[in-house]
C-alpha atoms as a PDB file:
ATOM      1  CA  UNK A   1      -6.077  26.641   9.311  1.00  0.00           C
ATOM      2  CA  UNK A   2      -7.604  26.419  12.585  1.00  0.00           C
ATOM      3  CA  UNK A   3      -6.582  24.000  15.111  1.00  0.00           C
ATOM      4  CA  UNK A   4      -6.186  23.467  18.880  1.00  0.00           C
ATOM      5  CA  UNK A   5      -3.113  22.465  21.006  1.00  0.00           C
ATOM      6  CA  UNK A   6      -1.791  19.975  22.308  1.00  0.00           C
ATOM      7  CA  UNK A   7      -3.324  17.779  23.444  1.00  0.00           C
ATOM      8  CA  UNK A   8      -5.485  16.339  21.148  1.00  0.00           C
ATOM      9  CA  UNK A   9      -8.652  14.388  22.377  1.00  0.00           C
ATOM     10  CA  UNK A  10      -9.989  11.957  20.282  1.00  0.00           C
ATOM     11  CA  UNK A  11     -12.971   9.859  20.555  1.00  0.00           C
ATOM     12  CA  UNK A  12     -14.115   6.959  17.734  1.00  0.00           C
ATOM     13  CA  UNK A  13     -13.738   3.516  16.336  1.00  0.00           C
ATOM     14  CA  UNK A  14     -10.289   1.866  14.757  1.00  0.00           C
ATOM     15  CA  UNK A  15      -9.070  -0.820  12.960  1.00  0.00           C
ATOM     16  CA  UNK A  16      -5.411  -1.802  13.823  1.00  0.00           C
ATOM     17  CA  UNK A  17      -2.588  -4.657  11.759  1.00  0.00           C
ATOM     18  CA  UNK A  18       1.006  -5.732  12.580  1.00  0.00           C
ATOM     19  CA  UNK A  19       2.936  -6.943  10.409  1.00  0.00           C
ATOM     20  CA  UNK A  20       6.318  -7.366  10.170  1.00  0.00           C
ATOM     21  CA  UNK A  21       8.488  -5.357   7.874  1.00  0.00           C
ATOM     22  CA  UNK A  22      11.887  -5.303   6.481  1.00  0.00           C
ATOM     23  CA  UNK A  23      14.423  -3.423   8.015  1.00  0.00           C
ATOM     24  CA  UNK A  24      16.444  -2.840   5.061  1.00  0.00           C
ATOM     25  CA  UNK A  25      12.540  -1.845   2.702  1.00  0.00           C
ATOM     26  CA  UNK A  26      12.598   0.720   6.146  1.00  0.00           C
ATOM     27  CA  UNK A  27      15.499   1.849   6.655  1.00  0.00           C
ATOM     28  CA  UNK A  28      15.394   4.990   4.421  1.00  0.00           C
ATOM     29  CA  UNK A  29      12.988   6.193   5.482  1.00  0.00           C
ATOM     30  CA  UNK A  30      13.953   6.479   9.229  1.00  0.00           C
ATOM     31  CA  UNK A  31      16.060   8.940  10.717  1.00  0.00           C
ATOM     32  CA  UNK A  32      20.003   7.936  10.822  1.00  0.00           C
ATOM     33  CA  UNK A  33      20.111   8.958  14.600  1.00  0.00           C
ATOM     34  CA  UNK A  34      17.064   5.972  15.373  1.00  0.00           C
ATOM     35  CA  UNK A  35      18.232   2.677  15.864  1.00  0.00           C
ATOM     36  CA  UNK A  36      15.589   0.135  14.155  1.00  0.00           C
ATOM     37  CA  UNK A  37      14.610  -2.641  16.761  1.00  0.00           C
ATOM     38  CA  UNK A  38      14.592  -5.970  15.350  1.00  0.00           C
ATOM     39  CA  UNK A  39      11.834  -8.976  16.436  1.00  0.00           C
ATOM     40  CA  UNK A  40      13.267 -11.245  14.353  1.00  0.00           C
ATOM     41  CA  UNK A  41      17.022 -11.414  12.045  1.00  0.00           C
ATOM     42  CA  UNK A  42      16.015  -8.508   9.676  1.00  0.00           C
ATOM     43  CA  UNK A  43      12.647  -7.848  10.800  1.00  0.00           C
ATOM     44  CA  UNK A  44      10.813  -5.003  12.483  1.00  0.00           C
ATOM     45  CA  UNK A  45       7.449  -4.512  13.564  1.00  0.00           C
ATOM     46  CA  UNK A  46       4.829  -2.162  11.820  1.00  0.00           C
ATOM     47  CA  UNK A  47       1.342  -1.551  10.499  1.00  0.00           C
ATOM     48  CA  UNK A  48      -1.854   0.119   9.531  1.00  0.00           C
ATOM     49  CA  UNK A  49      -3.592   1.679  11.482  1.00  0.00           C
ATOM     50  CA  UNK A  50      -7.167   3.258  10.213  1.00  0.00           C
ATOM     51  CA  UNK A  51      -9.592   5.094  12.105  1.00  0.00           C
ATOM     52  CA  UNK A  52     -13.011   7.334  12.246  1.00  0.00           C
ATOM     53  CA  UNK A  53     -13.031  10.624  15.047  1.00  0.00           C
ATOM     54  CA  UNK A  54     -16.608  11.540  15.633  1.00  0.00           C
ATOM     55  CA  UNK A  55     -18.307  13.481  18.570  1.00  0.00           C
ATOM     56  CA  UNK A  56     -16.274  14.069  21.729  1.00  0.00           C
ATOM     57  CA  UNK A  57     -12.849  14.613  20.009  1.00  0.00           C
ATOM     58  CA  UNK A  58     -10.844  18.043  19.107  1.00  0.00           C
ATOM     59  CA  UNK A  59     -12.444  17.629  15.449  1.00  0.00           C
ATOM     60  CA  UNK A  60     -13.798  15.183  13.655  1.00  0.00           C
ATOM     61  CA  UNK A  61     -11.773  13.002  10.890  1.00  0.00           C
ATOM     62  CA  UNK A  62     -10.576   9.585   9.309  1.00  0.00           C
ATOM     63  CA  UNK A  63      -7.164   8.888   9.677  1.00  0.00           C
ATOM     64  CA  UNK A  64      -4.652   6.211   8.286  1.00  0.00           C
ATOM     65  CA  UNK A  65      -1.398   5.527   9.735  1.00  0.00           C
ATOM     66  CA  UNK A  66       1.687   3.521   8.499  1.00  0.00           C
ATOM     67  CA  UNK A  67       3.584   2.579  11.505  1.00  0.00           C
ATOM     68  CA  UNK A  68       6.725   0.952   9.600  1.00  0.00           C
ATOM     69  CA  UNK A  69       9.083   0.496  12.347  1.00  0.00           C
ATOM     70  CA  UNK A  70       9.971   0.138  16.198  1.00  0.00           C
ATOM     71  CA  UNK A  71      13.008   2.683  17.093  1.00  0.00           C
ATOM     72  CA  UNK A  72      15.032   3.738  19.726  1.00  0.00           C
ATOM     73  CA  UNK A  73      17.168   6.326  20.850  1.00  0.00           C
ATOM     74  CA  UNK A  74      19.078   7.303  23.865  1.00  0.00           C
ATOM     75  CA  UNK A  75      16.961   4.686  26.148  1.00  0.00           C
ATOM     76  CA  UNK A  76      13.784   5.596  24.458  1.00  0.00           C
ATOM     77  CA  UNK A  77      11.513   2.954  22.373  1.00  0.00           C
ATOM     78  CA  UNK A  78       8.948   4.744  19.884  1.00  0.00           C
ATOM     79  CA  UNK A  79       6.850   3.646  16.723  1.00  0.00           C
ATOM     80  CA  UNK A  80       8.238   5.133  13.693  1.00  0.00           C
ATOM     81  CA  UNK A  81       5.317   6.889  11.374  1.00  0.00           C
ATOM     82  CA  UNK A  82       6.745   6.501   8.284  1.00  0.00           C
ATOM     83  CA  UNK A  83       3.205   7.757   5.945  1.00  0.00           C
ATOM     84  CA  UNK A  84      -0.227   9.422   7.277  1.00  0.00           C
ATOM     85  CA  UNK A  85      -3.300  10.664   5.478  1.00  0.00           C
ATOM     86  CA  UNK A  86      -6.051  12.215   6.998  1.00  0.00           C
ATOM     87  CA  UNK A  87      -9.396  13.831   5.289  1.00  0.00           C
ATOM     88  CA  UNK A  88      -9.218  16.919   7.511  1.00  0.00           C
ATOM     89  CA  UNK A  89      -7.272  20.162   6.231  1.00  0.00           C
ATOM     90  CA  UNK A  90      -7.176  21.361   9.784  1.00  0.00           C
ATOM     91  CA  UNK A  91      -6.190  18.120  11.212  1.00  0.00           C
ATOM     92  CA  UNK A  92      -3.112  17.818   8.555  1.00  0.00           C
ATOM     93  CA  UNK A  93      -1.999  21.525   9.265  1.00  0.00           C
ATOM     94  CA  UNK A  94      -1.833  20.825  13.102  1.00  0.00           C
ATOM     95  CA  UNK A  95      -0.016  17.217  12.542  1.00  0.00           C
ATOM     96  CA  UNK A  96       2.557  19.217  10.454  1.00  0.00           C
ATOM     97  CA  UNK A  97       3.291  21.753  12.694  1.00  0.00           C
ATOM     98  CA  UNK A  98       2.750  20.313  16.352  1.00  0.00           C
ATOM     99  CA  UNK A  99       4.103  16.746  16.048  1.00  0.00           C
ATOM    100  CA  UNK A 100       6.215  17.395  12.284  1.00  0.00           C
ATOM    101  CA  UNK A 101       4.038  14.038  11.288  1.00  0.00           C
ATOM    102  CA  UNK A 102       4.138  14.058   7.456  1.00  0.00           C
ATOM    103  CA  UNK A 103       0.016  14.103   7.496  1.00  0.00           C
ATOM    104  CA  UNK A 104      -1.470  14.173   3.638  1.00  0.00           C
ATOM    105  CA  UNK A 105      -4.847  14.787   2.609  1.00  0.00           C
ATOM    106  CA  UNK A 106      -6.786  11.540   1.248  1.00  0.00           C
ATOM    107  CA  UNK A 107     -10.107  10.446   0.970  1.00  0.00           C
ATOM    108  CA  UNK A 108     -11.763   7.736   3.130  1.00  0.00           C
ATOM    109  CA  UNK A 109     -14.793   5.381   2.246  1.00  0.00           C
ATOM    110  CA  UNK A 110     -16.104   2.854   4.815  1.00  0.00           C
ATOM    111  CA  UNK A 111     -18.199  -0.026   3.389  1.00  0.00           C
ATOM    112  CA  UNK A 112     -20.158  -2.380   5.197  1.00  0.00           C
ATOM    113  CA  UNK A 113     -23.030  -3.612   7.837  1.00  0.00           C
ATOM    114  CA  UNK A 114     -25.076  -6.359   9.104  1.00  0.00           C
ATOM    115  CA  UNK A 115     -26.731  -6.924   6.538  1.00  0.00           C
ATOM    116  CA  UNK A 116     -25.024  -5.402   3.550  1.00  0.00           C
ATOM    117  CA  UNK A 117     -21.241  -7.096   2.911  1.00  0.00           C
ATOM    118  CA  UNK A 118     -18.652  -5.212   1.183  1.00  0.00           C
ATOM    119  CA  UNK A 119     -16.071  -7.550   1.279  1.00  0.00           C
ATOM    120  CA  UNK A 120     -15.891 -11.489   1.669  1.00  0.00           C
ATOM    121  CA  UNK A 121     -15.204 -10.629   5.764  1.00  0.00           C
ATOM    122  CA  UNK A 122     -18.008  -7.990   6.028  1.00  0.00           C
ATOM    123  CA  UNK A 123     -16.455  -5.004   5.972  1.00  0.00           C
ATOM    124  CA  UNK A 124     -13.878  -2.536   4.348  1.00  0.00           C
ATOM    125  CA  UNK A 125     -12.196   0.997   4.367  1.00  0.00           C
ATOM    126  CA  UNK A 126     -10.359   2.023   1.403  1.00  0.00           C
ATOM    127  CA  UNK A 127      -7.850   5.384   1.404  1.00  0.00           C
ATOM    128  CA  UNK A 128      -7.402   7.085  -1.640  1.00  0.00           C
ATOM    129  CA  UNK A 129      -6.042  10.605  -3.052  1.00  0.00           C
ATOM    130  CA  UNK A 130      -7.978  11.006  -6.172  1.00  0.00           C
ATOM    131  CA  UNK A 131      -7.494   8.327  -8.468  1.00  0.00           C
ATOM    132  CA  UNK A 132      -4.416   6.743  -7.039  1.00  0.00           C
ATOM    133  CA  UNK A 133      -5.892   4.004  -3.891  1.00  0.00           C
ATOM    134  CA  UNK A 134      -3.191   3.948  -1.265  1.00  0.00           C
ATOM    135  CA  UNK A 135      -5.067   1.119   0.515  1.00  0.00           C
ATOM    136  CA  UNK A 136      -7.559  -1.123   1.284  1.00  0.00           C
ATOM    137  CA  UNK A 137      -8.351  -3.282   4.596  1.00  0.00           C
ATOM    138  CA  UNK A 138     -11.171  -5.758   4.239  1.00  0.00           C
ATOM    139  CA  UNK A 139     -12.176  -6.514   8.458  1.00  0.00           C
ATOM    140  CA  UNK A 140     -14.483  -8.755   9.912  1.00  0.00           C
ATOM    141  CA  UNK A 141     -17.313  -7.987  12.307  1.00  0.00           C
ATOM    142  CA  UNK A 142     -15.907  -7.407  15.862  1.00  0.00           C
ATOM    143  CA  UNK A 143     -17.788  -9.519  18.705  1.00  0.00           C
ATOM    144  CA  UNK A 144     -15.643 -10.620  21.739  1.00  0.00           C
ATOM    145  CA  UNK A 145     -13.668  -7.202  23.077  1.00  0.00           C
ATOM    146  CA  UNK A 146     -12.056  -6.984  26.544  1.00  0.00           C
ATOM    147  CA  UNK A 147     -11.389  -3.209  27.804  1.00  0.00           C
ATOM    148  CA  UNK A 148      -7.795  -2.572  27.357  1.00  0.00           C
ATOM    149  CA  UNK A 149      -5.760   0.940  28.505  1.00  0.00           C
ATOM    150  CA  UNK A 150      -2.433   1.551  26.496  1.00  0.00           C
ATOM    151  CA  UNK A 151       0.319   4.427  26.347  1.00  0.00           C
ATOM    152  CA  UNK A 152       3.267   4.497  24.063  1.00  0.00           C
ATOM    153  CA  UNK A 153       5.732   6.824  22.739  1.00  0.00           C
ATOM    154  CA  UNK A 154       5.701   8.131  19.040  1.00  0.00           C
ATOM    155  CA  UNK A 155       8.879   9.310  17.508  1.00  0.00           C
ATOM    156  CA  UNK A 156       8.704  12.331  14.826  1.00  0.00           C
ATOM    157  CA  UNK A 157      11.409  14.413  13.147  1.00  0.00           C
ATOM    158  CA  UNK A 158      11.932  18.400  12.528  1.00  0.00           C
ATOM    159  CA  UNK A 159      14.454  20.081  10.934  1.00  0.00           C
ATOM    160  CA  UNK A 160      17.053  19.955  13.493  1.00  0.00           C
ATOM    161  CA  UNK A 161      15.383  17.708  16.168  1.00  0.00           C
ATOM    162  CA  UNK A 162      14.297  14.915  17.005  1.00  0.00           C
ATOM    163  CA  UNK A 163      10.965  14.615  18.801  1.00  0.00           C
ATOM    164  CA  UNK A 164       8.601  12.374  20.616  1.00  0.00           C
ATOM    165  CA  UNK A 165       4.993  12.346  22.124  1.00  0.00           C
ATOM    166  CA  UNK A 166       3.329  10.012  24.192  1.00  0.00           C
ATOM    167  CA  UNK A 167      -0.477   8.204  23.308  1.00  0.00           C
ATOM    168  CA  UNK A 168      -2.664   7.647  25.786  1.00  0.00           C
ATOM    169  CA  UNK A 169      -5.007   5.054  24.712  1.00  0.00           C
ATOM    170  CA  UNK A 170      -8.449   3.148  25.828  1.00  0.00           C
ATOM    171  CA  UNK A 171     -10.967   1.248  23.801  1.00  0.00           C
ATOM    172  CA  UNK A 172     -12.623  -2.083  23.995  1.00  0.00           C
ATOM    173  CA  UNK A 173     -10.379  -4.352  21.729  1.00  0.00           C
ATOM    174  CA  UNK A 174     -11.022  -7.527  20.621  1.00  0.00           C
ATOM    175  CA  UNK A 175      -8.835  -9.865  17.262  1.00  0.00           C
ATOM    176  CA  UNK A 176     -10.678 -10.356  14.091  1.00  0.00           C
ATOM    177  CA  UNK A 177      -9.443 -11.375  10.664  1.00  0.00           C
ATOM    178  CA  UNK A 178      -7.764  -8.903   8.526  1.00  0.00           C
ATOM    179  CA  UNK A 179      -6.637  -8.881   5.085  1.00  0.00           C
ATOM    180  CA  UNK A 180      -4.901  -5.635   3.362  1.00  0.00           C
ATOM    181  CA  UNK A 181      -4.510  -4.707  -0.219  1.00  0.00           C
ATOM    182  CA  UNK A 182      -2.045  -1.963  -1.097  1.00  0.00           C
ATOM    183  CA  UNK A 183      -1.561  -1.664  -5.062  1.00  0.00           C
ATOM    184  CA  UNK A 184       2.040  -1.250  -6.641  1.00  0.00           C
ATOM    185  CA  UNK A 185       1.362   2.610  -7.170  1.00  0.00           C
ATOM    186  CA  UNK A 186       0.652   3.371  -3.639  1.00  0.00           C
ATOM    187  CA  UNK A 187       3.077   5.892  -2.018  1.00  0.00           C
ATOM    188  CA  UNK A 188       4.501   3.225   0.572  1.00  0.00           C
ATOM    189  CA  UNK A 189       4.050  -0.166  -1.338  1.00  0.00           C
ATOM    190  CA  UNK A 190       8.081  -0.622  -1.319  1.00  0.00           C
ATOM    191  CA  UNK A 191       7.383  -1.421   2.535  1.00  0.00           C
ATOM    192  CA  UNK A 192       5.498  -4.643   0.905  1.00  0.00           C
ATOM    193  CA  UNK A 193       3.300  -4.972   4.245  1.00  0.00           C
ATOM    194  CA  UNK A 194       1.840  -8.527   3.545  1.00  0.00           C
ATOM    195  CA  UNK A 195      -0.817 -10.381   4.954  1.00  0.00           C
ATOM    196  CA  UNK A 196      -1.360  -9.118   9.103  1.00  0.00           C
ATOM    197  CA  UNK A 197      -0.239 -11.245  11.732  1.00  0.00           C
ATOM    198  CA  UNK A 198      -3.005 -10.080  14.128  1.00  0.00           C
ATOM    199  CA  UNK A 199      -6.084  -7.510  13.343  1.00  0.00           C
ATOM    200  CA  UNK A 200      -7.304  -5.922  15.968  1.00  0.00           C
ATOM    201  CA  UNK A 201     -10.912  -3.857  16.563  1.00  0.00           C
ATOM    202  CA  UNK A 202     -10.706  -1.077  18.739  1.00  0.00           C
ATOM    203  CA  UNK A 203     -14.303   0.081  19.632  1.00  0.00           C
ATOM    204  CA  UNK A 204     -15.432   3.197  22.078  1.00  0.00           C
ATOM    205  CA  UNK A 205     -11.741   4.372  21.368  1.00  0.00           C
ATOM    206  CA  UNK A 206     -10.282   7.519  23.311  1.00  0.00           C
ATOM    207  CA  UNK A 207      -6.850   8.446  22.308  1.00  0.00           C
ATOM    208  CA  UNK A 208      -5.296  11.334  23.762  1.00  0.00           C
ATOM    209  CA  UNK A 209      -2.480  12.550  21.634  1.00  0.00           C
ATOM    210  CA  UNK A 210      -0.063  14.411  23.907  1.00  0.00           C
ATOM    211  CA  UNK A 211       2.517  17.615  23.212  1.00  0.00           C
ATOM    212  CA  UNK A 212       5.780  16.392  21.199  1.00  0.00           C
ATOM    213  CA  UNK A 213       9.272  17.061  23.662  1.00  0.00           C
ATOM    214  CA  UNK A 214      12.577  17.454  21.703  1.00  0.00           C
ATOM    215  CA  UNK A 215      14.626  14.573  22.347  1.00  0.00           C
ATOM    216  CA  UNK A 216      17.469  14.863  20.472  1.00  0.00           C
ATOM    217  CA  UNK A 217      19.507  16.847  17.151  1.00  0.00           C
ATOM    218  CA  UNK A 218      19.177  15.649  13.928  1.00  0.00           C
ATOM    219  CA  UNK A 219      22.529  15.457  12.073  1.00  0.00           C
ATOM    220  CA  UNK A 220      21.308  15.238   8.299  1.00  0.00           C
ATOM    221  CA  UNK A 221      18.383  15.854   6.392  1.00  0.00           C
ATOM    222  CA  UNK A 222      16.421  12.604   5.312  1.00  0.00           C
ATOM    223  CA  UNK A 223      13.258  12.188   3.573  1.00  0.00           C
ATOM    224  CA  UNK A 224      10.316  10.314   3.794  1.00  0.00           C
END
């Protein structure tokens, strides 16, 4: 596989959902050494986050993330990436073995325009690996979007350590009206992410993933 360091540059369009999720669904599938933060009694915040890289970024790809919880450690707040799928080979070899992110290869189709709806809001993207769908996010049309910068810390786990990178992030965002449909096969449907509290567009999108730094031992194994 050929890849580039970190760094990664990427340039493109995204669709983003919270939701809030269970700490007890999540909690097995986070690292003992993270400590789960809670926005409400039980509750942590995740969600879906799907996106297109086109020109301008390291390589070109469709990615899906499952954000499925808020963590800390040592002083440190990160998002938890519990499940990723991407349609690049090269992309999921370099998420394995710079950031130890549990990338997948799935298949991405993006529906929708103008004048052609796919869904009753305009628009969807649907992830799939062969005949099993993982999921699907029906979006609306994006038309009021403010420039917004962002940075935030990713946590990610190796064999021994723990790790965590920093995203750099800028894109015109502006809310529109989600809905998401994960079927009972799909590899993380035990999360049961329901119905988004906010959907968010994210157009002219540059995201600059940076280099993971160990931040701490791991004590057991645990699996995704």
């Amino acid at each position: 596989m050929v890849y580039s360091p970190a760094p990664w540059h990427l340039q493109g369009y995204a669709v983003q959902t919270l939701q809030l999720v269970d700490v007890a669904r999540v909690r097995p599938l986070v690292p003992s050494e993270l400590e789960i933060v809670c926005l409400l009694p039980g509750k942590t915040l995740g969600g879906i986050y799907i996106s297109s890289y086109g020109l301008g970024s390291v390589m070109e790809y469709n990615e899906l993330i499952v954000v499925s919880a808020i963590a800390s450690y040592a002083g440190k707040w990160g998002a938890w990436i519990s499940h990723i799928y991407v349609d690049n080979p090269n992309s999921a070899a370099g998420g394995r073995e710079i950031w130890k992110l549990p990338k997948e290869l799935a298949q991405f189709s993006w529906e929708g325009s103008d004048s052609v709806k796919a869904s009753p809001l305009g628009y969807r993207v649907t992830v799939s690996q062969g005949n099993l769908q993982l999921c699907s996010l029906n979006y609306s049309k994006q038309s009021f979007a403010l420039p917004v910068p962002f940075s935030g810390n990713v946590f990610s786990a190796g064999c021994s350590n723990l790790l965590m990178f920093k995203g750099e992030f800028q894109s015109r965002i502006g809310s529109i009206k989600g809905e998401v449909e994960i079927p009972e096969e799909s590899n993380f449907a035990s999360l049961k992410l329901g119905q988004p509290l906010l959907t968010f567009g994210c157009e002219d999108m540059r995201l600059i993933a940076g280099a993971p730094q160990i931040v701490g031992n791991r004590a057991a194994e645990f699996s995704y």
